[in-house]
C-alpha atoms as a PDB file:
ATOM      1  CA  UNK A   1       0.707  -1.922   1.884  1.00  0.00           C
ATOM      2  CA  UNK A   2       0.689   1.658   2.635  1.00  0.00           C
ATOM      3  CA  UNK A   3      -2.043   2.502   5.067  1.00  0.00           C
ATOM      4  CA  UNK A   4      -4.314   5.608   4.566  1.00  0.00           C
ATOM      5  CA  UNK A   5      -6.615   7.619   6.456  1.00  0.00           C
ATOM      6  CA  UNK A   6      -9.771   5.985   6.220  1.00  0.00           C
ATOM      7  CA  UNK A   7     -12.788   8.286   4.681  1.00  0.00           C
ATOM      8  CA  UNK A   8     -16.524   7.489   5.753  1.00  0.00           C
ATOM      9  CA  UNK A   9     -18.186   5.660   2.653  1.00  0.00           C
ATOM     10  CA  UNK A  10     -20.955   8.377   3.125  1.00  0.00           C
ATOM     11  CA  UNK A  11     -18.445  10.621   1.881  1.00  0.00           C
ATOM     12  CA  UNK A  12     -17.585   8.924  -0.885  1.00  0.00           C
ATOM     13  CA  UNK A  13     -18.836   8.671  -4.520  1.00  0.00           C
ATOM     14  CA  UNK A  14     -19.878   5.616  -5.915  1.00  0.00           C
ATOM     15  CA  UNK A  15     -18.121   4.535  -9.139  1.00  0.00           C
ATOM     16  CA  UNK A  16     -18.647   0.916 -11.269  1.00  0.00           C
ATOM     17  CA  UNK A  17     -16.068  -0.615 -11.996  1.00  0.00           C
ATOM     18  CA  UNK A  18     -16.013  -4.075 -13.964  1.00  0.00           C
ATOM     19  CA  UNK A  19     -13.494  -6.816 -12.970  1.00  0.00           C
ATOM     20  CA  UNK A  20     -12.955 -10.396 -14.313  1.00  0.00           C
ATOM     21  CA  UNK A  21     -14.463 -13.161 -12.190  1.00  0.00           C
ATOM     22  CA  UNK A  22     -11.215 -14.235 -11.354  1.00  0.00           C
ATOM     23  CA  UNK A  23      -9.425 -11.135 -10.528  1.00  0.00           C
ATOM     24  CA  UNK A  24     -12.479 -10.121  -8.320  1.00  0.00           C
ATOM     25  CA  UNK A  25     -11.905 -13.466  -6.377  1.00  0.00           C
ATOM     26  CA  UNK A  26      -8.650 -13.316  -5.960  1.00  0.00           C
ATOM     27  CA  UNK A  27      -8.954  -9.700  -4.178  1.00  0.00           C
ATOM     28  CA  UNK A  28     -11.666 -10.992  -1.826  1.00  0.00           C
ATOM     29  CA  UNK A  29      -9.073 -14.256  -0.914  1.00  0.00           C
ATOM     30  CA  UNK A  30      -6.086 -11.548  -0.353  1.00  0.00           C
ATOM     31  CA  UNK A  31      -7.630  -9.005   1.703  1.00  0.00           C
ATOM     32  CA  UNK A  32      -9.273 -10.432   4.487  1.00  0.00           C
ATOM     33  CA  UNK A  33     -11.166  -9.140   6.698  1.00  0.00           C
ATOM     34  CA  UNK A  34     -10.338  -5.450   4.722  1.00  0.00           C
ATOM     35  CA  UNK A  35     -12.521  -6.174   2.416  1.00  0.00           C
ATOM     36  CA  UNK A  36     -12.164  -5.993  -1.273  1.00  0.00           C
ATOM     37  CA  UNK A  37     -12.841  -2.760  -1.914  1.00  0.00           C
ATOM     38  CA  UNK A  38     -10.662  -1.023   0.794  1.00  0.00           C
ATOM     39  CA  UNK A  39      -8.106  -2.998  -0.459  1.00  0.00           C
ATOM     40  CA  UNK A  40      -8.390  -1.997  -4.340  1.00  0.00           C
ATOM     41  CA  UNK A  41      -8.891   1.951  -2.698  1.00  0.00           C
ATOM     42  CA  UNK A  42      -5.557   1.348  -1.013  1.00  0.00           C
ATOM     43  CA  UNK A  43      -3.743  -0.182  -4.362  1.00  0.00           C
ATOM     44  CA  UNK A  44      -5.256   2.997  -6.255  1.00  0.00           C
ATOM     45  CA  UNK A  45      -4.141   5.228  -3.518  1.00  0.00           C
ATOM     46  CA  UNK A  46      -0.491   3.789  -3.668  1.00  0.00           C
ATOM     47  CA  UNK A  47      -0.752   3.513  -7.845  1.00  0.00           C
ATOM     48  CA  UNK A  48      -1.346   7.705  -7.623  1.00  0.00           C
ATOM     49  CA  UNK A  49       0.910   8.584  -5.120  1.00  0.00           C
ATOM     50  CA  UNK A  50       3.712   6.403  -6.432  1.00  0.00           C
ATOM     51  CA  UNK A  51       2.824   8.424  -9.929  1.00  0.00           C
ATOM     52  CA  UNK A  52       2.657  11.939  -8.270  1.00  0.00           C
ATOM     53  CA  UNK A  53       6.234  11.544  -6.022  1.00  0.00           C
ATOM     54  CA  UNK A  54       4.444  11.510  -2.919  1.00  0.00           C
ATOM     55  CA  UNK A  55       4.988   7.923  -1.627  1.00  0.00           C
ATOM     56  CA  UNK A  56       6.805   6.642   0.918  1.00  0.00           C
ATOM     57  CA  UNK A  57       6.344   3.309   1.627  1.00  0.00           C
ATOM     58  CA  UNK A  58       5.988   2.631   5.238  1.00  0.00           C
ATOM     59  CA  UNK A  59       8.775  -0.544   5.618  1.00  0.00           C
ATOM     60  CA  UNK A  60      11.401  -0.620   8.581  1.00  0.00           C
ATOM     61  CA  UNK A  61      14.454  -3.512   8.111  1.00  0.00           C
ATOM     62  CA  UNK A  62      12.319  -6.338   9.720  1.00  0.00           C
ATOM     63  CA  UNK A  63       9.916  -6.144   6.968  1.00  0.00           C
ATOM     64  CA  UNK A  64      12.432  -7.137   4.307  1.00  0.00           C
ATOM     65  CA  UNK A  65      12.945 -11.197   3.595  1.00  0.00           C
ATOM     66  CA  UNK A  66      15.264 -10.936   1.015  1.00  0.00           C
ATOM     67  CA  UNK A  67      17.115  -8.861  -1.310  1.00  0.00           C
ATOM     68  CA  UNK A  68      18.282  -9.294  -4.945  1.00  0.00           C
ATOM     69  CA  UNK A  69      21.055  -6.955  -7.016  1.00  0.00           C
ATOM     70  CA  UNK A  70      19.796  -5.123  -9.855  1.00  0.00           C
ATOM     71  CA  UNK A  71      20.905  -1.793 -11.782  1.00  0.00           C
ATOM     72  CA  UNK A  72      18.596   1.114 -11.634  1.00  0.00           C
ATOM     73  CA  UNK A  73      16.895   1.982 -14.795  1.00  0.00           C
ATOM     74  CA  UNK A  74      15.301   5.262 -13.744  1.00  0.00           C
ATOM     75  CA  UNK A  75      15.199   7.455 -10.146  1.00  0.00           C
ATOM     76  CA  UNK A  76      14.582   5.348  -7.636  1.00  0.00           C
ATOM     77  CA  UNK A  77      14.134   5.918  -4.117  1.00  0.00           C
ATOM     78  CA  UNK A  78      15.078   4.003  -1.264  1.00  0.00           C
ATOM     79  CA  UNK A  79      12.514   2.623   0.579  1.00  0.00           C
ATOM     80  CA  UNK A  80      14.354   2.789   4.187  1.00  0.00           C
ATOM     81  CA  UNK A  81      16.248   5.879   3.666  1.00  0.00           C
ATOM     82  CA  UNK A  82      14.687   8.151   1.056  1.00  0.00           C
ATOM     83  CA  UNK A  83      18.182   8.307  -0.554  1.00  0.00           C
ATOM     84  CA  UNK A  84      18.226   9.044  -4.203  1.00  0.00           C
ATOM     85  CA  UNK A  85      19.056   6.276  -6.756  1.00  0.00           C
ATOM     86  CA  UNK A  86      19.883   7.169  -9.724  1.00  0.00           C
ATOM     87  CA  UNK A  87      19.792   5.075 -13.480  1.00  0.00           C
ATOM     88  CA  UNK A  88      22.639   3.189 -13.802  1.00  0.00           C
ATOM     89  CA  UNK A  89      23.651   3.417  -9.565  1.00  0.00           C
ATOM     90  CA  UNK A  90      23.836  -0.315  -8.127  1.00  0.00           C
ATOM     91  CA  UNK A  91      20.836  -0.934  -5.844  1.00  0.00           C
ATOM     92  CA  UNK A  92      19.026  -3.546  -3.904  1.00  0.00           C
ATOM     93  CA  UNK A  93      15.643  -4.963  -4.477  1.00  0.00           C
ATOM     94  CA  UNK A  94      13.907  -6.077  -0.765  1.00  0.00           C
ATOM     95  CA  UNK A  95      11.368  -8.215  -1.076  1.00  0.00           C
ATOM     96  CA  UNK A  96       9.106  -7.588   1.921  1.00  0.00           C
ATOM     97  CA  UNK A  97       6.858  -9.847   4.216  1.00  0.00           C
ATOM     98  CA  UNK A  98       3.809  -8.812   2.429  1.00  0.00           C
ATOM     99  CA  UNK A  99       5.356  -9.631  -1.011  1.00  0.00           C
ATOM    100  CA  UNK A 100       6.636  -6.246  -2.410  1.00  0.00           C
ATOM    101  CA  UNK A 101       9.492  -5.457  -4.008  1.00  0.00           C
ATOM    102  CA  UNK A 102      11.140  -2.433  -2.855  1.00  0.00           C
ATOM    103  CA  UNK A 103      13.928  -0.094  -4.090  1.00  0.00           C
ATOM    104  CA  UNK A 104      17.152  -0.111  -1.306  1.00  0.00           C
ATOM    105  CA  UNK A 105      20.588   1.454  -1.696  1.00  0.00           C
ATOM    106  CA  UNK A 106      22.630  -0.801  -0.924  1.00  0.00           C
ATOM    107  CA  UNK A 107      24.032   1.045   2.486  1.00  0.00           C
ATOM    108  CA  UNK A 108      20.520   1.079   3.387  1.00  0.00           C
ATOM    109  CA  UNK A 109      20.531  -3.095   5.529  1.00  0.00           C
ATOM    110  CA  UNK A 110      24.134  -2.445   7.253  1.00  0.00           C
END
């Protein structure tokens, strides 16, 4: 997951936020010693930077367990090289230690 600059929780407003029972335990069981609510800050953090073109996920070639062919769809960039792929291009699909799929040209592992 990409990793941000952490903020003080003094500086930070307090906003409610309800979650299903479930979904709420299932955070607290993946994140650790993070804690839950670092962790859903960090998945909104990636969520709006993903949205706004400003992410750049963080992965190097060690990180990726496996990789799947697919067809891009819509721009895509890749994860390792920040190469442009474009709808219709062949591309990769890593699937990363941490259990994200990521957009790779297909250049991008040799």
């Amino acid at each position: 997951m990409h990793t941000l600059t952490r903020t003080a929780t003094t500086d930070m407003e307090v906003t409610s936020i309800r979650l299903e029972r479930e979904l709420k335990e299932k955070l607290k069981e993946i994140s650790g010693n993070q804690g839950y609510q670092a962790l859903i800050r960090d998945i909104l953090w990636n969520y709006v930077q993903q949205k706004s073109g400003e992410y750049t996920p963080s992965v190097s070639r060690t990180d990726i367990r496996a990789t799947i062919s697919a067809i891009a769809q819509q721009d895509e960039q890749c994860a390792l090289t920040g190469k442009l792929i474009q709808p219709g291009e062949p591309m990769l699909l890593g699937l990363t230690t941490s259990g994200v799929m990521i957009p790779l040209n297909l250049d991008s592992l040799g």
